[in-house]
PDB file of N, CA and C in Angstrom:
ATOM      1  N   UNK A   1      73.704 122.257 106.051  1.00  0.00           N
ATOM      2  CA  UNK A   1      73.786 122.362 104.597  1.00  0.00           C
ATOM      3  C   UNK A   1      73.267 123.735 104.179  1.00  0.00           C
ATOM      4  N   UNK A   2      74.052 124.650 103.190  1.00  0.00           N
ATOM      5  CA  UNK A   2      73.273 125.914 102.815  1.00  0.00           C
ATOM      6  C   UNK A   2      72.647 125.743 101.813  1.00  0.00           C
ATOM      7  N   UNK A   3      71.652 126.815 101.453  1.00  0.00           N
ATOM      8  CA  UNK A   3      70.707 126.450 100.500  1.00  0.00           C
ATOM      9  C   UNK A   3      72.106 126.985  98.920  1.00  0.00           C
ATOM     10  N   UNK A   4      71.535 125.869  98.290  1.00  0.00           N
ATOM     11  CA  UNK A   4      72.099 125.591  97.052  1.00  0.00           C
ATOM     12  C   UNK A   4      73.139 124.449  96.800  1.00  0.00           C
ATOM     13  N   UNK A   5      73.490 123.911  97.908  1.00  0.00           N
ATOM     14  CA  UNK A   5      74.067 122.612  97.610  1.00  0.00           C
ATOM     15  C   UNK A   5      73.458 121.442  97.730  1.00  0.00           C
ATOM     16  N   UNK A   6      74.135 120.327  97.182  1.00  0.00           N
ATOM     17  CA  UNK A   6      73.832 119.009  97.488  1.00  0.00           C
ATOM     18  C   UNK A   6      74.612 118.241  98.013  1.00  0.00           C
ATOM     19  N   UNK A   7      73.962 116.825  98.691  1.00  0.00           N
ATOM     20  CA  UNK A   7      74.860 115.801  99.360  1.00  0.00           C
ATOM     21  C   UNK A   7      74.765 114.584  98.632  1.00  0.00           C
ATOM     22  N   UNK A   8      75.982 113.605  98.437  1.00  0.00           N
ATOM     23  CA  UNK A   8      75.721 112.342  98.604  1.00  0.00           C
ATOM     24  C   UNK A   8      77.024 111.476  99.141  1.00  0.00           C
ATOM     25  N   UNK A   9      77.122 110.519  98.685  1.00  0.00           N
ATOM     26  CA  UNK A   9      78.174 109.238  98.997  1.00  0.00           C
ATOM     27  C   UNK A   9      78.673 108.905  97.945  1.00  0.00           C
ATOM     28  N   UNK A  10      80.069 109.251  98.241  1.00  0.00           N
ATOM     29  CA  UNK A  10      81.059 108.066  96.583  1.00  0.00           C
ATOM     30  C   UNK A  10      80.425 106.529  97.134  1.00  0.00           C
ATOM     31  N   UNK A  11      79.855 105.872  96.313  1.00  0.00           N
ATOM     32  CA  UNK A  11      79.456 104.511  96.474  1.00  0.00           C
ATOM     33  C   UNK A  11      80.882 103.543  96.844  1.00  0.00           C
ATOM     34  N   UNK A  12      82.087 103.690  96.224  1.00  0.00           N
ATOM     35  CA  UNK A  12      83.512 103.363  96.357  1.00  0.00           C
ATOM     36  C   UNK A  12      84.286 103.441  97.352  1.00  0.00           C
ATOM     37  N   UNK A  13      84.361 104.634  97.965  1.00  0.00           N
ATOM     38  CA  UNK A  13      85.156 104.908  99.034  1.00  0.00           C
ATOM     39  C   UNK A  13      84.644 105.761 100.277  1.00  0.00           C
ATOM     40  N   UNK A  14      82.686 105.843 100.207  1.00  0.00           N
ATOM     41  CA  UNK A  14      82.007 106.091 100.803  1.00  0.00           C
ATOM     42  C   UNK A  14      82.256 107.425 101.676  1.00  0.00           C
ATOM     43  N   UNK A  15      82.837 108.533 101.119  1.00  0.00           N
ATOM     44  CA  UNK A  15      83.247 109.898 101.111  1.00  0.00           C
ATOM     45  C   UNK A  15      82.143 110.117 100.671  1.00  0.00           C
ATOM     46  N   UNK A  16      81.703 111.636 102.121  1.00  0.00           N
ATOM     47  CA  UNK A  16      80.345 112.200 101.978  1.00  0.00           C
ATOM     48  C   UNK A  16      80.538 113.389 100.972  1.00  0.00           C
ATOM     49  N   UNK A  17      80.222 113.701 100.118  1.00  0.00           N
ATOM     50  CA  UNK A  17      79.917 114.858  99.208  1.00  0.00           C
ATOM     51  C   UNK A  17      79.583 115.938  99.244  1.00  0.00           C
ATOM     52  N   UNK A  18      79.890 117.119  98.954  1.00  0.00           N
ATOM     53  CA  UNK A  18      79.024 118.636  98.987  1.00  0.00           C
ATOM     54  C   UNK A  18      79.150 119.304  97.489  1.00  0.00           C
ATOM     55  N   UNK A  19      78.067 119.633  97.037  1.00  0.00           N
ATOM     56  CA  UNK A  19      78.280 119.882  95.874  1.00  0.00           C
ATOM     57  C   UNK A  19      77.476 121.221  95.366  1.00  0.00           C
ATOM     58  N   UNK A  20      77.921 121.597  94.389  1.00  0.00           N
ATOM     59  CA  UNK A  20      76.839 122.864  93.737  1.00  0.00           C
ATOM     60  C   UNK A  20      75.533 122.183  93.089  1.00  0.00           C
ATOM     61  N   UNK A  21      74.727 122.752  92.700  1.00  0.00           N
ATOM     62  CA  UNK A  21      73.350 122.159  92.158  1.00  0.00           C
ATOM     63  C   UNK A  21      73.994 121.065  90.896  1.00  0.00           C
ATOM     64  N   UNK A  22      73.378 120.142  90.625  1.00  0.00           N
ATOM     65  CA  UNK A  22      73.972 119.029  89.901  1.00  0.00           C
ATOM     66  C   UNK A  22      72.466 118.790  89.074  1.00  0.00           C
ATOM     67  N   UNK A  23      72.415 118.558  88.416  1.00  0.00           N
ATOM     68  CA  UNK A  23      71.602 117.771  87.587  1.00  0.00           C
ATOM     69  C   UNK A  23      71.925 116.400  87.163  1.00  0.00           C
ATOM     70  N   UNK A  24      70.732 115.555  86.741  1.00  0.00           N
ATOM     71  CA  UNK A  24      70.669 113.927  86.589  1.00  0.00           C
ATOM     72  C   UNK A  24      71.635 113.893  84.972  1.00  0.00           C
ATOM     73  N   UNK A  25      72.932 113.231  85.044  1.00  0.00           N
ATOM     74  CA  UNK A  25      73.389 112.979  84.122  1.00  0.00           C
ATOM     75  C   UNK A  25      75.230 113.427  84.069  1.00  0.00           C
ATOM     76  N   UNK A  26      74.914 114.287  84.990  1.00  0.00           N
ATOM     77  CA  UNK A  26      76.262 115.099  84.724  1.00  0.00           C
ATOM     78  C   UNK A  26      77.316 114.261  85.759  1.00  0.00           C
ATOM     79  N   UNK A  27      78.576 114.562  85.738  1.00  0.00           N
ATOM     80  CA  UNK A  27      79.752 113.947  86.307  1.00  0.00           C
ATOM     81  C   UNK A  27      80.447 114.756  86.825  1.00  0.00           C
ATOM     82  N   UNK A  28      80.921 114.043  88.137  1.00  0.00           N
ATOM     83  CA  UNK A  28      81.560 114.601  89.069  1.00  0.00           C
ATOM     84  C   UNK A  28      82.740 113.664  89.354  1.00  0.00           C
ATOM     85  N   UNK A  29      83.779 114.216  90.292  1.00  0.00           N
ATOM     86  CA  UNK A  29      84.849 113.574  90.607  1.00  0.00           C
ATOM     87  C   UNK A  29      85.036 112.877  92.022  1.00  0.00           C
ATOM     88  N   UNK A  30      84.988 111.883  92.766  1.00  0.00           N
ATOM     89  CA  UNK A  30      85.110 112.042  93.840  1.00  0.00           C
ATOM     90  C   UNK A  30      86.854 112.657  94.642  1.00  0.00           C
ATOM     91  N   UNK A  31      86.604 113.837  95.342  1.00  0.00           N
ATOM     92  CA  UNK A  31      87.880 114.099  95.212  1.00  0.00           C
ATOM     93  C   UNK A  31      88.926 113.087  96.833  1.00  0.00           C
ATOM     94  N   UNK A  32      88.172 112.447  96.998  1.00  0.00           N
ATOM     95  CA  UNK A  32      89.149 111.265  97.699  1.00  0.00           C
ATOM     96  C   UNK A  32      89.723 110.458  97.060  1.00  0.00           C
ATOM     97  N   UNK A  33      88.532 109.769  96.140  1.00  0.00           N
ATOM     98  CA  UNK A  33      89.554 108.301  95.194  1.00  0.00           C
ATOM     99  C   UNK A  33      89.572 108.808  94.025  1.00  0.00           C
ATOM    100  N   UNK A  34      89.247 109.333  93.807  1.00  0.00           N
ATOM    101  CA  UNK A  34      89.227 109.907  92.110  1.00  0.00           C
ATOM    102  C   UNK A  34      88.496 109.152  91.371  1.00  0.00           C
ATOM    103  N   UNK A  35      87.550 108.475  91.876  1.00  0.00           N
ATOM    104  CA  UNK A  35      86.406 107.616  91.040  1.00  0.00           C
ATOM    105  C   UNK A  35      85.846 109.057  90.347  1.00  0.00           C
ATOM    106  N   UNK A  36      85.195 108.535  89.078  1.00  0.00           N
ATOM    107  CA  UNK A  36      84.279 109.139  88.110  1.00  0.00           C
ATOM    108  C   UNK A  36      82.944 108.883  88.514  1.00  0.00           C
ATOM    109  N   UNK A  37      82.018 109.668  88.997  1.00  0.00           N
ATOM    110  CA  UNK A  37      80.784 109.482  89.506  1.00  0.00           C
ATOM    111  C   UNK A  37      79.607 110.320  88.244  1.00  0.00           C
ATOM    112  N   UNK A  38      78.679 109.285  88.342  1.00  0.00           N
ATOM    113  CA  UNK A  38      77.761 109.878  87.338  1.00  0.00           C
ATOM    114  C   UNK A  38      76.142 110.520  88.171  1.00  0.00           C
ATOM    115  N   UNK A  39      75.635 111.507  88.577  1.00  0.00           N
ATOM    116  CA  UNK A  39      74.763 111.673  89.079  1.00  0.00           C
ATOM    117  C   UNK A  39      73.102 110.841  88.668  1.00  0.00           C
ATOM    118  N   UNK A  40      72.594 109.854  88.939  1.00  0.00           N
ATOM    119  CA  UNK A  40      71.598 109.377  89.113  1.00  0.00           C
ATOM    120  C   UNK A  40      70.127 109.649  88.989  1.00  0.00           C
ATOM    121  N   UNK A  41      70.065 110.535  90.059  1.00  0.00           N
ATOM    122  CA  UNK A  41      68.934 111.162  90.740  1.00  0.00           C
ATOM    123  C   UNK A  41      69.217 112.036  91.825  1.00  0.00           C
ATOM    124  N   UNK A  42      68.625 112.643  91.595  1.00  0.00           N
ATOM    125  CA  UNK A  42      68.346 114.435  92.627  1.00  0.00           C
ATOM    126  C   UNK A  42      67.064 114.234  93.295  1.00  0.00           C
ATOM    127  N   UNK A  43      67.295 113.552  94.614  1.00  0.00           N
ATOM    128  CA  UNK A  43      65.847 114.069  95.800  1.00  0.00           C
ATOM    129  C   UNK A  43      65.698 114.329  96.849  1.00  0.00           C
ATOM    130  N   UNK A  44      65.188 115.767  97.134  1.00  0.00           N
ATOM    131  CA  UNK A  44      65.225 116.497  98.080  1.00  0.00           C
ATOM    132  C   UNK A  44      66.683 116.560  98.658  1.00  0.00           C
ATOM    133  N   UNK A  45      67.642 117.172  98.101  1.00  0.00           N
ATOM    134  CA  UNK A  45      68.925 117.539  98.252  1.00  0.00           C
ATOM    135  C   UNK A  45      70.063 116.491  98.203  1.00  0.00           C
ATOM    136  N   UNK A  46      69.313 115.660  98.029  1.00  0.00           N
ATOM    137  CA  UNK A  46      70.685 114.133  98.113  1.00  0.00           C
ATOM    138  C   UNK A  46      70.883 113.713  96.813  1.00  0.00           C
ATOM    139  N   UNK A  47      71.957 113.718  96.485  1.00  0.00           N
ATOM    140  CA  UNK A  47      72.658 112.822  95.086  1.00  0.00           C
ATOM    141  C   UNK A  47      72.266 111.208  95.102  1.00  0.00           C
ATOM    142  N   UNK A  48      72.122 110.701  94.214  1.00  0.00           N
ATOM    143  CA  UNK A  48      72.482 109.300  93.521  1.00  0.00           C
ATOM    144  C   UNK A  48      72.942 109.243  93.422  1.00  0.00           C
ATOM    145  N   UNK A  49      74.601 108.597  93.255  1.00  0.00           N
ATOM    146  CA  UNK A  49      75.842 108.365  92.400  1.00  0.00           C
ATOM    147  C   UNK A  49      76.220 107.038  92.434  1.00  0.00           C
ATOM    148  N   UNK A  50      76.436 106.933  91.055  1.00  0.00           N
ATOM    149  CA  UNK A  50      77.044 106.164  90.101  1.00  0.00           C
ATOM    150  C   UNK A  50      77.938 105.528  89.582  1.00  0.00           C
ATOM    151  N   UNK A  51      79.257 104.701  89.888  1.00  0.00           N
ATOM    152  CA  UNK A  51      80.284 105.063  89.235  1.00  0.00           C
ATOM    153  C   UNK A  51      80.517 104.640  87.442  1.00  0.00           C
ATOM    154  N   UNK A  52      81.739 105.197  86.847  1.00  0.00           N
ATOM    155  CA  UNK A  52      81.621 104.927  85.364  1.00  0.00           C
ATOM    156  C   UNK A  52      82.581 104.463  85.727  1.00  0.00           C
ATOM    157  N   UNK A  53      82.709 103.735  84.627  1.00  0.00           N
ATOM    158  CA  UNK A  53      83.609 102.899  84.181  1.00  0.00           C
ATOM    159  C   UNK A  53      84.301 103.768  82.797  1.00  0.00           C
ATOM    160  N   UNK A  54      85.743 104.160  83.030  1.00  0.00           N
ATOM    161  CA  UNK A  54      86.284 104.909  82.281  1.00  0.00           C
ATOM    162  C   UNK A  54      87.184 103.993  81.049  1.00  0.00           C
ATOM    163  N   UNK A  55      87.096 103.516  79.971  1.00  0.00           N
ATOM    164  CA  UNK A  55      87.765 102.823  79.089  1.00  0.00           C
ATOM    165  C   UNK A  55      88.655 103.297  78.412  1.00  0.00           C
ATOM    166  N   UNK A  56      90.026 103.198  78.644  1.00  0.00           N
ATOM    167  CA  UNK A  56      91.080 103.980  78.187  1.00  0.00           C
ATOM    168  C   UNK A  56      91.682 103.582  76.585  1.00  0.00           C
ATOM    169  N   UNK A  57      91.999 103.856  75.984  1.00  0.00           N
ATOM    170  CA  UNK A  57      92.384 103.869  74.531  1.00  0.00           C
ATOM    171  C   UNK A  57      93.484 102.847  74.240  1.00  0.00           C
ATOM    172  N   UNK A  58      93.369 101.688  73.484  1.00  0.00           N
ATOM    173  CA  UNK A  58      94.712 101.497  72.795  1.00  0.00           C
ATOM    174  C   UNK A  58      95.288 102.361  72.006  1.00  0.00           C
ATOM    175  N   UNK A  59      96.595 102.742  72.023  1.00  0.00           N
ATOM    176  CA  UNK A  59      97.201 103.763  70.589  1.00  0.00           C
ATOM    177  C   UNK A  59      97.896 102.730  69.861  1.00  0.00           C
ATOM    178  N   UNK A  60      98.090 101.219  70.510  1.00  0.00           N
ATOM    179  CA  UNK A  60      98.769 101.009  69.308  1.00  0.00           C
ATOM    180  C   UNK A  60     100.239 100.836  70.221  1.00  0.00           C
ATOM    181  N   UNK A  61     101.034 101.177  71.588  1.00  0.00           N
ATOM    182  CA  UNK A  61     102.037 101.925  71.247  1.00  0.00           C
ATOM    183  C   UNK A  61     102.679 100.599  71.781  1.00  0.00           C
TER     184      UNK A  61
END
């Protein structure tokens, strides 16, 4: 791992992660399943993740 990234696991499709510095809150993509991952917790270089639940819009159509 080089210094400035992070690791974790899509909880979903359990694809290991590499990422730029992330902070607790922000969202990422997993780019295997395309789950929406929400970062957790940051410790000592490993991600938390999360998934969201994305609620798509009625228009009506």
């Amino acid at each position: 791992m080089s210094v400035g990234t992070l690791t974790g696991l899509c909880p979903e499709c359990e694809t290991d992660l590499t990422t730029p510095p992330l902070v607790q809150g922000e969202t990422i993509a997993c780019p295997e399943c395309m789950l929406t991952l929400r970062v957790e917790d940051v410790a000592e270089g490993r991600l938390s993740l999360q998934m969201v639940e994305v609620q798509l819009r009625d228009w009506g159509q």
